[in-house]
Structure formats: C-alpha cells, structure tokens
PDB file of N, CA and C in Angstrom:
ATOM      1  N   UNK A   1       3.036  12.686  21.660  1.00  0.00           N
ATOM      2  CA  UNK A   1       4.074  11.668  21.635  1.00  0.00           C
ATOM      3  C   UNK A   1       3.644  10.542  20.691  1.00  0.00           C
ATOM      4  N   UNK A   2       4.342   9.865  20.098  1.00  0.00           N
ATOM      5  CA  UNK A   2       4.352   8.825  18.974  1.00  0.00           C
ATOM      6  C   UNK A   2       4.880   7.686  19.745  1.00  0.00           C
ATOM      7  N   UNK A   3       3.492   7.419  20.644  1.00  0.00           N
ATOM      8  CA  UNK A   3       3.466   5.365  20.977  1.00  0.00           C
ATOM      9  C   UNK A   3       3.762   4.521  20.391  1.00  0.00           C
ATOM     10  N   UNK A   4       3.476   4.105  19.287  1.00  0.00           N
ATOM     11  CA  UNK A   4       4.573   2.765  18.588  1.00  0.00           C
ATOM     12  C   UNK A   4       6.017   3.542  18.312  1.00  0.00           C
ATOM     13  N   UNK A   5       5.934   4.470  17.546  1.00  0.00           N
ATOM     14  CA  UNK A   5       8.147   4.916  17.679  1.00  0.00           C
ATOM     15  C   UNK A   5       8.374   4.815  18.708  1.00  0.00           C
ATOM     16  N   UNK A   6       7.950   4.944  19.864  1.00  0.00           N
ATOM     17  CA  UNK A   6       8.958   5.197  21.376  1.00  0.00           C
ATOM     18  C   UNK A   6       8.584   3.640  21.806  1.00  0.00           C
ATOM     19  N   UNK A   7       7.745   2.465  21.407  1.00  0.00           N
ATOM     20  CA  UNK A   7       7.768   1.207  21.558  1.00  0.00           C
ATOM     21  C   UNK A   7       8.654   0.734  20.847  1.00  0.00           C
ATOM     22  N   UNK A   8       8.857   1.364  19.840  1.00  0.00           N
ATOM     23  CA  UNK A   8       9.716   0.218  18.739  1.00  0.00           C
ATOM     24  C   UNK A   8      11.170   0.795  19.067  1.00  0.00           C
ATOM     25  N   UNK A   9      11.554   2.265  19.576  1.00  0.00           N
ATOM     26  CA  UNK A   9      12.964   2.489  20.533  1.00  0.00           C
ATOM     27  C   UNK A   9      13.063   1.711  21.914  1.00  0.00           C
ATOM     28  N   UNK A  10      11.899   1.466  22.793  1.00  0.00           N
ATOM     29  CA  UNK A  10      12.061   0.623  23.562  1.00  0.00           C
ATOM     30  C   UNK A  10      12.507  -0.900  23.515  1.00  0.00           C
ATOM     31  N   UNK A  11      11.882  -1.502  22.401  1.00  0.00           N
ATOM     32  CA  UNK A  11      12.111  -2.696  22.072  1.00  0.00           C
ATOM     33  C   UNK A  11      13.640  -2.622  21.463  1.00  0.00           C
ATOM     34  N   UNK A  12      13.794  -1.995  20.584  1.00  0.00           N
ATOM     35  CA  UNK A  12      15.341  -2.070  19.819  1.00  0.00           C
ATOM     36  C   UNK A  12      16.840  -1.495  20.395  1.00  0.00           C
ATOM     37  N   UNK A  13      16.246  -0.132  22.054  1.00  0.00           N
ATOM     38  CA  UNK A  13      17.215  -0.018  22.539  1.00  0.00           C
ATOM     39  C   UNK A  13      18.796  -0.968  22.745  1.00  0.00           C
ATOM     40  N   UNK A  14      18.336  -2.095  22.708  1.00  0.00           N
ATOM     41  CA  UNK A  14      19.505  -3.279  23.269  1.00  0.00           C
ATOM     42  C   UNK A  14      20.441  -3.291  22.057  1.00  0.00           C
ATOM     43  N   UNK A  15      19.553  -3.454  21.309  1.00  0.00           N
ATOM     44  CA  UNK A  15      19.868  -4.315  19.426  1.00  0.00           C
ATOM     45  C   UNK A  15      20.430  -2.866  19.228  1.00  0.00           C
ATOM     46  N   UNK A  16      19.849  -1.708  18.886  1.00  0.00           N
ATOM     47  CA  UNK A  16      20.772  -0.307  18.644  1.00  0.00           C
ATOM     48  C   UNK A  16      22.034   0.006  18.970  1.00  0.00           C
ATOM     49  N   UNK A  17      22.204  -0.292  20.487  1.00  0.00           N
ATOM     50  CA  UNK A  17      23.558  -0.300  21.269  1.00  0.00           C
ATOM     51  C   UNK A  17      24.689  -1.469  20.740  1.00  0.00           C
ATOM     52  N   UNK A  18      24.307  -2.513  21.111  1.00  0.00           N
ATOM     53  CA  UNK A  18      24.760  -3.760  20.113  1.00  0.00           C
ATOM     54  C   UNK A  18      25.415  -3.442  19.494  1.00  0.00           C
ATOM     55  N   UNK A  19      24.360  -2.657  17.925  1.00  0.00           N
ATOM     56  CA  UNK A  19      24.905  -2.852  16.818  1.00  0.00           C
ATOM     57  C   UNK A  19      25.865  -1.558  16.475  1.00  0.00           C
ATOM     58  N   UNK A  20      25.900  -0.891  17.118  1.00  0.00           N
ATOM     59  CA  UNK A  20      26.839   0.428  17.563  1.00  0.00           C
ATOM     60  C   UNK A  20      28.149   0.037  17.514  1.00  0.00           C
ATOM     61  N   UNK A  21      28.064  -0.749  18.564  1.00  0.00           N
ATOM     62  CA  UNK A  21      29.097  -1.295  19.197  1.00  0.00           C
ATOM     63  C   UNK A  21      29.625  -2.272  18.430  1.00  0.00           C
ATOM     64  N   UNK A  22      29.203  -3.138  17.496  1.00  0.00           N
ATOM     65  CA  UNK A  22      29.492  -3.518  16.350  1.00  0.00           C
ATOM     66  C   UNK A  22      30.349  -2.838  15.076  1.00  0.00           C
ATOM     67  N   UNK A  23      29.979  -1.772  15.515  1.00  0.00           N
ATOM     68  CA  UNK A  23      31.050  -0.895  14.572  1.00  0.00           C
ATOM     69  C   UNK A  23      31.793  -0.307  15.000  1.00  0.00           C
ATOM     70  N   UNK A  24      32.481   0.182  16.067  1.00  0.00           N
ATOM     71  CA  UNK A  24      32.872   0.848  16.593  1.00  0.00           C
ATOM     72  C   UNK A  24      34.687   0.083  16.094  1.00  0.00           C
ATOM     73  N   UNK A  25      35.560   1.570  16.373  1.00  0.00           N
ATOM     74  CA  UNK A  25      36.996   0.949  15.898  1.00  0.00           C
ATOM     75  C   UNK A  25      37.257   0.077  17.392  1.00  0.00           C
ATOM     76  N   UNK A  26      38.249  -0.760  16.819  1.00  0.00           N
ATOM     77  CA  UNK A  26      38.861  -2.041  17.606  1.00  0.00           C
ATOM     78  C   UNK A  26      37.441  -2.747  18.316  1.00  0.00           C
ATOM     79  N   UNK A  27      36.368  -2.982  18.418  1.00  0.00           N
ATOM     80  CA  UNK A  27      35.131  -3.579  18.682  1.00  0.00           C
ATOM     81  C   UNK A  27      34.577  -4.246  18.110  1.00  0.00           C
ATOM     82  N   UNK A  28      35.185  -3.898  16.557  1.00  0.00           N
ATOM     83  CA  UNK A  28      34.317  -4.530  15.253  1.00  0.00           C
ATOM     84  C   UNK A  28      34.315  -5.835  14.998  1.00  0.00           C
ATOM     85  N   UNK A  29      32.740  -6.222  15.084  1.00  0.00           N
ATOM     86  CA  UNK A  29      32.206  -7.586  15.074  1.00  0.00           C
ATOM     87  C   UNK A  29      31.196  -7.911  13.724  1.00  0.00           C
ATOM     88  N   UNK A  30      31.581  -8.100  12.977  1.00  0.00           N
ATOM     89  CA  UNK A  30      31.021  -8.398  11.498  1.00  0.00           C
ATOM     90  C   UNK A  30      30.033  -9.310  12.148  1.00  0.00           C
ATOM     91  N   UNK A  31      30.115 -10.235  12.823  1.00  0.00           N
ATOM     92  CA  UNK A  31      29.116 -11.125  13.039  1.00  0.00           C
ATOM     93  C   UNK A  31      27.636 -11.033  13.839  1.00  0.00           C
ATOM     94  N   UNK A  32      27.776  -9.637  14.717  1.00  0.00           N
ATOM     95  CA  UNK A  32      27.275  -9.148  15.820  1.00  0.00           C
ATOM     96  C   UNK A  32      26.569  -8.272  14.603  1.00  0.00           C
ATOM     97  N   UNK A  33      27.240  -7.411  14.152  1.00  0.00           N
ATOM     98  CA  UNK A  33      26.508  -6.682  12.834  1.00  0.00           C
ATOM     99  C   UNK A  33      25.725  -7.161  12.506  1.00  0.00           C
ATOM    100  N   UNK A  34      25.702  -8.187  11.343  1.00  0.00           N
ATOM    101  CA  UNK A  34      25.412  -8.980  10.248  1.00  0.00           C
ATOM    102  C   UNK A  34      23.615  -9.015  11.563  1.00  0.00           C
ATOM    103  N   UNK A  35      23.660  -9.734  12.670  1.00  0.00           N
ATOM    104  CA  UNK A  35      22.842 -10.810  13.213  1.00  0.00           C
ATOM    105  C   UNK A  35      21.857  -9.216  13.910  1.00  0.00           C
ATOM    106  N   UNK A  36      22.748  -8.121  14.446  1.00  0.00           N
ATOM    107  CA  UNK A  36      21.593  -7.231  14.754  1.00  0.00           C
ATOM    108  C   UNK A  36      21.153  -6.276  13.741  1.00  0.00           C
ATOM    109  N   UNK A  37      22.004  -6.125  12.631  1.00  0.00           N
ATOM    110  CA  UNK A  37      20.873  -4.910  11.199  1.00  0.00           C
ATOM    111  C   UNK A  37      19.631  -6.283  10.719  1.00  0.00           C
ATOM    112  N   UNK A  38      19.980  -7.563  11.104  1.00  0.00           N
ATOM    113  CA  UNK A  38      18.769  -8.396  10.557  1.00  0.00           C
ATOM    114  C   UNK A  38      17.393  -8.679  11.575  1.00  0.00           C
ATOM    115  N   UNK A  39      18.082  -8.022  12.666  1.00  0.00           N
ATOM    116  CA  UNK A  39      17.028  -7.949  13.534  1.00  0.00           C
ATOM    117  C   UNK A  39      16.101  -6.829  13.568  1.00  0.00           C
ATOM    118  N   UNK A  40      16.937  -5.795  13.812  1.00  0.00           N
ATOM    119  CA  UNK A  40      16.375  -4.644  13.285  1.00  0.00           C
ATOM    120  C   UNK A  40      15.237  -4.225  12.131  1.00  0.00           C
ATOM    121  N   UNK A  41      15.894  -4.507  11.058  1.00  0.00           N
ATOM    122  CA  UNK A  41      15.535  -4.769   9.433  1.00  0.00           C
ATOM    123  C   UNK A  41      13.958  -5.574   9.800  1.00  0.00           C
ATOM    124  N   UNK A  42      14.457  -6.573   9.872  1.00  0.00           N
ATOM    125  CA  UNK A  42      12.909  -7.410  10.578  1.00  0.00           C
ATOM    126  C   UNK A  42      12.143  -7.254  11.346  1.00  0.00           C
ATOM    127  N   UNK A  43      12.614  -6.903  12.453  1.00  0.00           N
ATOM    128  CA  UNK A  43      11.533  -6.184  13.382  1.00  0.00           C
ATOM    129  C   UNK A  43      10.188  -4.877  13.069  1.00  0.00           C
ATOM    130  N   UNK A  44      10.996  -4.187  12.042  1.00  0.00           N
ATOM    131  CA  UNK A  44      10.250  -3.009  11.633  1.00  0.00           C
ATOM    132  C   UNK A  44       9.239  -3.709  10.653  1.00  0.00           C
ATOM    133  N   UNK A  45       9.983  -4.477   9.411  1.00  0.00           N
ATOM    134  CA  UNK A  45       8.736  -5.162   8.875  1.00  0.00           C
ATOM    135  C   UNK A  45       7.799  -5.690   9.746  1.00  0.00           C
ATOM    136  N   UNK A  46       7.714  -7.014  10.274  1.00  0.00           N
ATOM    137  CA  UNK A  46       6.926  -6.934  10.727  1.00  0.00           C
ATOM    138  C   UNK A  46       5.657  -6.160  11.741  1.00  0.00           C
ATOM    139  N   UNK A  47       6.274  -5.319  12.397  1.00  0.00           N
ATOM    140  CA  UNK A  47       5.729  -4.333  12.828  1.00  0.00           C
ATOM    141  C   UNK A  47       4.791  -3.529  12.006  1.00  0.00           C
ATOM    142  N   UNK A  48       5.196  -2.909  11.029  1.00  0.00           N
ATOM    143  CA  UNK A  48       4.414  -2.604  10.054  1.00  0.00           C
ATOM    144  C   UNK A  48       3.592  -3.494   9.144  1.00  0.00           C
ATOM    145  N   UNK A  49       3.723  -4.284   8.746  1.00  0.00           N
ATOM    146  CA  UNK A  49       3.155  -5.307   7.722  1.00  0.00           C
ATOM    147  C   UNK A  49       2.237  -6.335   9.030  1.00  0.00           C
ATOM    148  N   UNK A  50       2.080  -6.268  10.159  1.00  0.00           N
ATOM    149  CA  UNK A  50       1.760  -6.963  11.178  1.00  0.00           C
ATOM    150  C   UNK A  50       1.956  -8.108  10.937  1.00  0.00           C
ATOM    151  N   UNK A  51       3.066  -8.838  10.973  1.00  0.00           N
ATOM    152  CA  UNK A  51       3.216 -10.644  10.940  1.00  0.00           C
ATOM    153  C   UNK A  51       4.392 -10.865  11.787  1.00  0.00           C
ATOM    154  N   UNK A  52       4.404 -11.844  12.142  1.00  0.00           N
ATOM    155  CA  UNK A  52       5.594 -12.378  12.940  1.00  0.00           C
ATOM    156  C   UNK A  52       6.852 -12.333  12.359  1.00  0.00           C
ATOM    157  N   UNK A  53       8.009 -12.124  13.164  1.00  0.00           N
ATOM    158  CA  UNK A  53       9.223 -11.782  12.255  1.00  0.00           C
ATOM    159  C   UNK A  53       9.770 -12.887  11.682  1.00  0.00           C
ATOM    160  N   UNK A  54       9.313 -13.540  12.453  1.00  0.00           N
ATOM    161  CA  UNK A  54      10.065 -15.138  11.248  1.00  0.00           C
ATOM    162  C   UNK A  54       9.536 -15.181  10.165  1.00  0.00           C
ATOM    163  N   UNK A  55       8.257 -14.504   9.834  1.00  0.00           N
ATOM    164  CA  UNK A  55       7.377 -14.570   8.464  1.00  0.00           C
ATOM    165  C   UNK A  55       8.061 -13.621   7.536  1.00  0.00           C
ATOM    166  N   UNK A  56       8.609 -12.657   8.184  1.00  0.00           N
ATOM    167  CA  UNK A  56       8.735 -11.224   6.902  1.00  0.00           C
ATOM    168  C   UNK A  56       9.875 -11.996   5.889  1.00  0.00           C
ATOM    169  N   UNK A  57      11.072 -12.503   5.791  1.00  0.00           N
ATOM    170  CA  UNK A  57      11.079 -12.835   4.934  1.00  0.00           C
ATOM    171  C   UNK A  57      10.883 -13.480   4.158  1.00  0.00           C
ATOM    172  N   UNK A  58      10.155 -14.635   4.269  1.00  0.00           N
ATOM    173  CA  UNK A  58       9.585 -15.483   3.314  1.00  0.00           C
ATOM    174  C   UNK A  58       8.173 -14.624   3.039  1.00  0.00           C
ATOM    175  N   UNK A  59       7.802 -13.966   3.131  1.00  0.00           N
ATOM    176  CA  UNK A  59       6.325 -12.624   3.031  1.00  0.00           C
ATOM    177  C   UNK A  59       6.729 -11.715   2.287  1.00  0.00           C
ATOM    178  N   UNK A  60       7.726 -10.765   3.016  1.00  0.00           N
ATOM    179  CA  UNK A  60       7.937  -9.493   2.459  1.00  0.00           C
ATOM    180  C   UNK A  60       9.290  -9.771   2.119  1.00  0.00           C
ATOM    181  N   UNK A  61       9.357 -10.196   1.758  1.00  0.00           N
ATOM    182  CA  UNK A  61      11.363 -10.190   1.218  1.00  0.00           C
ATOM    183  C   UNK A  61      11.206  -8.184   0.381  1.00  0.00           C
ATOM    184  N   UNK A  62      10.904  -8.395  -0.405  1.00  0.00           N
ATOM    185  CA  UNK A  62      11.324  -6.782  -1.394  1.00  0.00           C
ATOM    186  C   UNK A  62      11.097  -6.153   0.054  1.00  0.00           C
ATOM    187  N   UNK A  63      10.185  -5.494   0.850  1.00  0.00           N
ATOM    188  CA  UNK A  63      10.339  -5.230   1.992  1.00  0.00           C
ATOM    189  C   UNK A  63      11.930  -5.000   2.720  1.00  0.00           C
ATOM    190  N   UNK A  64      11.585  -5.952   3.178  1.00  0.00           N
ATOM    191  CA  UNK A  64      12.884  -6.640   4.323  1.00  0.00           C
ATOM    192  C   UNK A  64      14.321  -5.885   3.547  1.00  0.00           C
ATOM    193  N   UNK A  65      14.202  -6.336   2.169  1.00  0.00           N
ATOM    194  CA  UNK A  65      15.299  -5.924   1.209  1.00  0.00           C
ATOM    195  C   UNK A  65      15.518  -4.673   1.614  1.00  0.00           C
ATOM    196  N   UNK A  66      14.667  -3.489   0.966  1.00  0.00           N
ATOM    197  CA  UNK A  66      14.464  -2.229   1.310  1.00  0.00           C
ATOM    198  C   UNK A  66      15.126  -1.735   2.562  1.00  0.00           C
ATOM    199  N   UNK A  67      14.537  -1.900   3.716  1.00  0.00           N
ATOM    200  CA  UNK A  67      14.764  -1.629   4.810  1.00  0.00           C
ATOM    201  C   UNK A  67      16.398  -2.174   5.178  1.00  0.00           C
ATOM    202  N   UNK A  68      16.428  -2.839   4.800  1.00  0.00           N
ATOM    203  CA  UNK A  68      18.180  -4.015   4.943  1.00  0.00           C
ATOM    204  C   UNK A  68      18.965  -2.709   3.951  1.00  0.00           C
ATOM    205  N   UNK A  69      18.986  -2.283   3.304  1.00  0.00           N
ATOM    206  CA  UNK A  69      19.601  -1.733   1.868  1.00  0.00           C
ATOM    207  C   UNK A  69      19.662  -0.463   2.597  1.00  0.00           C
ATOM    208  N   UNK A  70      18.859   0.215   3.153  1.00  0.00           N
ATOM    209  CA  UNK A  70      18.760   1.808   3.628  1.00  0.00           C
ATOM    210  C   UNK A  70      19.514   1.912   5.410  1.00  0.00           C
ATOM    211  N   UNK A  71      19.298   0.471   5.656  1.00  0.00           N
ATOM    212  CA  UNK A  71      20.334   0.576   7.240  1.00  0.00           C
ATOM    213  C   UNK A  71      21.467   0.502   6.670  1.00  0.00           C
ATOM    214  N   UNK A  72      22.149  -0.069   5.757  1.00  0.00           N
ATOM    215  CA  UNK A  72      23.539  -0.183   5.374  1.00  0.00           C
ATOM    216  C   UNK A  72      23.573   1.116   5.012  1.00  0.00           C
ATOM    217  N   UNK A  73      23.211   1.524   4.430  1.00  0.00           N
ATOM    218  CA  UNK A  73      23.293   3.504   3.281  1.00  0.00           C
ATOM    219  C   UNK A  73      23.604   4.038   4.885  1.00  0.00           C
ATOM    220  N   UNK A  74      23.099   4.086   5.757  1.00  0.00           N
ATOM    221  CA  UNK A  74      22.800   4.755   7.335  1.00  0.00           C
ATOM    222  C   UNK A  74      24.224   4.361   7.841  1.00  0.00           C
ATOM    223  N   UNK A  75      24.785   3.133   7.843  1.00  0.00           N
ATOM    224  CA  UNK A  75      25.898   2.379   8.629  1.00  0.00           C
ATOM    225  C   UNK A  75      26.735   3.050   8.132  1.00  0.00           C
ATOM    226  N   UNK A  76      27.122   2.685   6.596  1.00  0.00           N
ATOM    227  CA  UNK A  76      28.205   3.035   5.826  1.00  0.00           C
ATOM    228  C   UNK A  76      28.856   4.345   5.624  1.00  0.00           C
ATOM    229  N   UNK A  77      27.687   5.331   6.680  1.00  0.00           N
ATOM    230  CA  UNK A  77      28.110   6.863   6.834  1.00  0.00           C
ATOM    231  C   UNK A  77      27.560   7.249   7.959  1.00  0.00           C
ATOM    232  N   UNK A  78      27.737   6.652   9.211  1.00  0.00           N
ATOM    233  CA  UNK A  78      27.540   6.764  10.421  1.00  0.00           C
ATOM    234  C   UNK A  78      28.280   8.230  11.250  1.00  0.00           C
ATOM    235  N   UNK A  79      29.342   8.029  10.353  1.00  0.00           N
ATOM    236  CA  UNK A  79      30.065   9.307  10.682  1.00  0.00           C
ATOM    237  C   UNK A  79      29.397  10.725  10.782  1.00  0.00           C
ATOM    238  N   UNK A  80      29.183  10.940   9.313  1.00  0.00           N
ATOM    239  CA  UNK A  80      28.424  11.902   8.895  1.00  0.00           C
ATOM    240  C   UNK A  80      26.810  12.099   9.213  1.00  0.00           C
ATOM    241  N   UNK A  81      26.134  10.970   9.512  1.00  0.00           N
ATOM    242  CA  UNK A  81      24.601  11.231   9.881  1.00  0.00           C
ATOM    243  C   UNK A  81      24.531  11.021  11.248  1.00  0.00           C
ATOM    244  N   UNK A  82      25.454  10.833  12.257  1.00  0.00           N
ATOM    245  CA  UNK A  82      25.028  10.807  13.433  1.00  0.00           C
ATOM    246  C   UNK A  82      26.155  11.034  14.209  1.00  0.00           C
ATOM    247  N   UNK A  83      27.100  11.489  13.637  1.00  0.00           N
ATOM    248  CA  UNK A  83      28.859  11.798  14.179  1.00  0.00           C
ATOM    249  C   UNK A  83      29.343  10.877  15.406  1.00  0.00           C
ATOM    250  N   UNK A  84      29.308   9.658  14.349  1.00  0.00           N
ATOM    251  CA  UNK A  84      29.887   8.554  15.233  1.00  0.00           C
ATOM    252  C   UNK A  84      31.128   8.402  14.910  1.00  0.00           C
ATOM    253  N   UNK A  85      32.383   8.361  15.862  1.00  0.00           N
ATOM    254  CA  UNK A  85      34.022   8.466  15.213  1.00  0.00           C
ATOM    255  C   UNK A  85      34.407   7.553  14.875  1.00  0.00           C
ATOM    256  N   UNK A  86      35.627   7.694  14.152  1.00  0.00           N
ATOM    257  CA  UNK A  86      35.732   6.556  13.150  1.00  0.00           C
ATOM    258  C   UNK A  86      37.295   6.056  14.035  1.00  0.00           C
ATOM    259  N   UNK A  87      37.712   6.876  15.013  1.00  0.00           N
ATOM    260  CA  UNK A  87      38.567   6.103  16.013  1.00  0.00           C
ATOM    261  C   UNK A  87      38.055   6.694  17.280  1.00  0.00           C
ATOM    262  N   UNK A  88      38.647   5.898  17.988  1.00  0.00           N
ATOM    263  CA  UNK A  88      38.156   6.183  19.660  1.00  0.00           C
ATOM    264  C   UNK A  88      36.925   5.903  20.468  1.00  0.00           C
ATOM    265  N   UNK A  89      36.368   5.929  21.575  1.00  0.00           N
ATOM    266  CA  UNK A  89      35.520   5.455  22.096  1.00  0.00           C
ATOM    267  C   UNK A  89      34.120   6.190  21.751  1.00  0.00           C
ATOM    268  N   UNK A  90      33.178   5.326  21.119  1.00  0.00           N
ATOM    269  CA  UNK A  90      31.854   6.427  20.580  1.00  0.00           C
ATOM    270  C   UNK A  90      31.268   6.567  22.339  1.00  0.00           C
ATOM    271  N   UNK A  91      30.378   7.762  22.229  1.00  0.00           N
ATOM    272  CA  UNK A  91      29.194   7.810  23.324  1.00  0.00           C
ATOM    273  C   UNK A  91      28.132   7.063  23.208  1.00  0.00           C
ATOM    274  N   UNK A  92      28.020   6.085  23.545  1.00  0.00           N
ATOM    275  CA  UNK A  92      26.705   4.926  22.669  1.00  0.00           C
ATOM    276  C   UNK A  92      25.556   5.769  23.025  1.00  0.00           C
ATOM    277  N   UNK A  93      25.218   6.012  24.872  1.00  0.00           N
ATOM    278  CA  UNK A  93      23.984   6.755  25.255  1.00  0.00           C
ATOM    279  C   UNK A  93      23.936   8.322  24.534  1.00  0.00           C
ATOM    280  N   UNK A  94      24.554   8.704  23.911  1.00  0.00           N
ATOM    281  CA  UNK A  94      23.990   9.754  22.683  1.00  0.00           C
ATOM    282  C   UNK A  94      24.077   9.362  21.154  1.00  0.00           C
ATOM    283  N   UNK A  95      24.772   8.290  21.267  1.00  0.00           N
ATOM    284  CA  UNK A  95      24.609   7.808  19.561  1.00  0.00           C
ATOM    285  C   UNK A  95      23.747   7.107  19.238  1.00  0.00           C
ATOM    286  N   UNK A  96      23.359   6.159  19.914  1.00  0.00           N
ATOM    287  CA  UNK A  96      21.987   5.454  19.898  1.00  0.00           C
ATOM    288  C   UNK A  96      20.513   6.164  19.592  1.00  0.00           C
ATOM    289  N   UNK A  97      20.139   7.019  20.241  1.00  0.00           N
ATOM    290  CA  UNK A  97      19.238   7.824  20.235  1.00  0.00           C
ATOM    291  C   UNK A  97      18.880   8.735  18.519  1.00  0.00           C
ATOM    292  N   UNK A  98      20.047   9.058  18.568  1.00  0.00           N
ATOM    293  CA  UNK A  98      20.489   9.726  17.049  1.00  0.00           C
ATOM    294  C   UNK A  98      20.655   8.453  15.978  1.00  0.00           C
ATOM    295  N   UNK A  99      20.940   7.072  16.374  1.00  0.00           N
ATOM    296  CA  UNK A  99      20.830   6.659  15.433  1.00  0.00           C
ATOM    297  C   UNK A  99      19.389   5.769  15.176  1.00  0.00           C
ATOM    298  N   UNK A 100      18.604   5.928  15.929  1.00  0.00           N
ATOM    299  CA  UNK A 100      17.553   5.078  15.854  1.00  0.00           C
ATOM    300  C   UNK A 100      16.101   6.336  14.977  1.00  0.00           C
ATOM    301  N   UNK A 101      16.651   7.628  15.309  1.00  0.00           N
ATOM    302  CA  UNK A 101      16.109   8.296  14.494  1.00  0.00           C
ATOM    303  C   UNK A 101      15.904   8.077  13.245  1.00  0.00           C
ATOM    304  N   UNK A 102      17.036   8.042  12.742  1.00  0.00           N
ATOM    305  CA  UNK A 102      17.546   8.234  11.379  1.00  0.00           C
ATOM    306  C   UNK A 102      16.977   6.547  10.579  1.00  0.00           C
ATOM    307  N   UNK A 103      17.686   5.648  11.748  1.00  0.00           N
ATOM    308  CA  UNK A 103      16.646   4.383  11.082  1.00  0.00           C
ATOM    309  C   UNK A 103      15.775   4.334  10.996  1.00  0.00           C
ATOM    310  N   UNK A 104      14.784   4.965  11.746  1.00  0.00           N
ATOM    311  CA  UNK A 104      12.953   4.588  11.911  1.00  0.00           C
ATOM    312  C   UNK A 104      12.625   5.476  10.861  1.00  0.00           C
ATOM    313  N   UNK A 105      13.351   6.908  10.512  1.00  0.00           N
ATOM    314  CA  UNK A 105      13.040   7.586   9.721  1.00  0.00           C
ATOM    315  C   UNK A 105      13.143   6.107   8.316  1.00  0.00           C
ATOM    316  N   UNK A 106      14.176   6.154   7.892  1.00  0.00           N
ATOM    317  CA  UNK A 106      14.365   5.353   6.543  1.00  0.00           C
ATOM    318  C   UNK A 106      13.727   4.326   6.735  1.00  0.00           C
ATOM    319  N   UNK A 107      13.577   3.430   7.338  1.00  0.00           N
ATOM    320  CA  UNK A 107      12.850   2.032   7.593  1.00  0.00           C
ATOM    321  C   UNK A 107      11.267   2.478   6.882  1.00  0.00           C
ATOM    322  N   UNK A 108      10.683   3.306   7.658  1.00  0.00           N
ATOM    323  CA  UNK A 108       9.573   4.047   7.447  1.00  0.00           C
ATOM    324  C   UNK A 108       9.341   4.472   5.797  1.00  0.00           C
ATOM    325  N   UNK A 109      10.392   5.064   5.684  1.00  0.00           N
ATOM    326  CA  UNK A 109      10.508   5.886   3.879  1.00  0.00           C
ATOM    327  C   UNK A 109      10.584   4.119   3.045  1.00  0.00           C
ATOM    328  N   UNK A 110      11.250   3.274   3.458  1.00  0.00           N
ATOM    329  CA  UNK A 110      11.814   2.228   2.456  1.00  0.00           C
ATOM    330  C   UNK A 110      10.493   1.283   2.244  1.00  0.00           C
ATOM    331  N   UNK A 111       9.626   1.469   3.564  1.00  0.00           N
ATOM    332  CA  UNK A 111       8.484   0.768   3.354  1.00  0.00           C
ATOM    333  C   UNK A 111       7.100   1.704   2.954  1.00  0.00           C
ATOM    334  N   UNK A 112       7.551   2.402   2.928  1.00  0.00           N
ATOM    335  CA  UNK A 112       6.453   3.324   2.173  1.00  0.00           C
ATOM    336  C   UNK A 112       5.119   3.625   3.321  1.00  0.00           C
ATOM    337  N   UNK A 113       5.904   4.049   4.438  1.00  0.00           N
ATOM    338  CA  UNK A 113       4.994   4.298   5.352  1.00  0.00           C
ATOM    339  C   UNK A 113       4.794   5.613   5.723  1.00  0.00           C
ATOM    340  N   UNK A 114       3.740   6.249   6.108  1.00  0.00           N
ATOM    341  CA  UNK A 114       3.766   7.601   6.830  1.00  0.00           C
ATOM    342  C   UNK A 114       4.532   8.092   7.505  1.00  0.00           C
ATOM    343  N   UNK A 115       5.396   9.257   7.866  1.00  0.00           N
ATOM    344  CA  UNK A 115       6.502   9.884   8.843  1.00  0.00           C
ATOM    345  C   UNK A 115       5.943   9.457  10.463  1.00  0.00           C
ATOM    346  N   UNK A 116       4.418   9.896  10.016  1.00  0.00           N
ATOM    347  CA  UNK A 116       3.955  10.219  11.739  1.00  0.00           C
ATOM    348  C   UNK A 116       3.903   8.672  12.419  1.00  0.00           C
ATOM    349  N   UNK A 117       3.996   7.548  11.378  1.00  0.00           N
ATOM    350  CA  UNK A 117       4.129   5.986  12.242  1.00  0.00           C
ATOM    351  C   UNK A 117       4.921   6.160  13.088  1.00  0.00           C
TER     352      UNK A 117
END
C-alpha cells in the first residue's frame, strides 16, 4: 500500500467531493471551483516540495502552475477520464475515488515526481 497517496486521499477526500460538486450540472459554483482546484493544486506542492502551503506559491509558482494547468486538462474532460455526466446527478462516492486517481497521477507527472509517490 502507498502511505502518503492514501494520506494525501484522506486529507483531500472533502476538497475532491467539493470540487465535484462544483461541477456538476445545475450545482455549478465557479467560486467553490476556483477556491478548491487551488487547494488541491497546493496541497500536493507542498507535500512534495515539503513547505507549508502558504509558501508554494511565492516558492514554487512554475510548480503550483504545472499542477494548476494539468487539474484543469483533468476538469475540462471529466466526462471522458472519469465518466462524470454532463447532466444529471453524478455518483460523487464513485467519482471521487476515480478522480483523485487521475489527479495524483498528473500532479505527480507535472511535478516531476516518481509514480510510486
């Protein structure tokens, strides 16, 4: 089992669902968005880069960038990488799971980190 990924799904479970739900048709909260992909986005930097998240962007901005740039690529085709519908009520407790994959995967690739982190 991979202890920090299943820490860093523990920690982001809330923020994942959230930001789900942020997109979801008739739910959609641009603002709820905007405030959890920056949490997200940040959280992983620091995690990796070990600094406090208030630091990563004034630290790692190209970072932060990266990771910010590859959750949108992920959002903007949610459909297709994790068959989230584009009307009607999503399953959050199976979309979540599937989508936190796919982020930790890219978060990981954007920062130039090992798969097995």
């Amino acid at each position: 089992m991979n202890y920090l990924k299943q820490a860093c799904w523990l920690h982001l479970n809330f923020a994942v669902h959230r930001y789900l739900m942020s997109n979801a048709d008739g739910r959609a909260s641009g603002a709820e968005k905007a405030q959890r992909h920056e949490e997200m986005s940040a959280f992983y930097v620091a995690v990796f880069k070990g600094v406090e998240v208030e630091q990563v962007r004034r630290h790692y901005a190209r970072e932060y960038k990266n990771v910010h740039d590859k959750t949108q690529e992920l959002t903007d085709n949610l459909d297709i990488e994790i068959g989230f519908p584009l009307r009607g009520t999503p399953d959050y407790d199976d979309l979540a799971p599937k989508f936190f994959e796919r982020f930790h995967a890219l978060a990981l690739q954007a920062m130039s980190v090992k798969a097995e982190a």
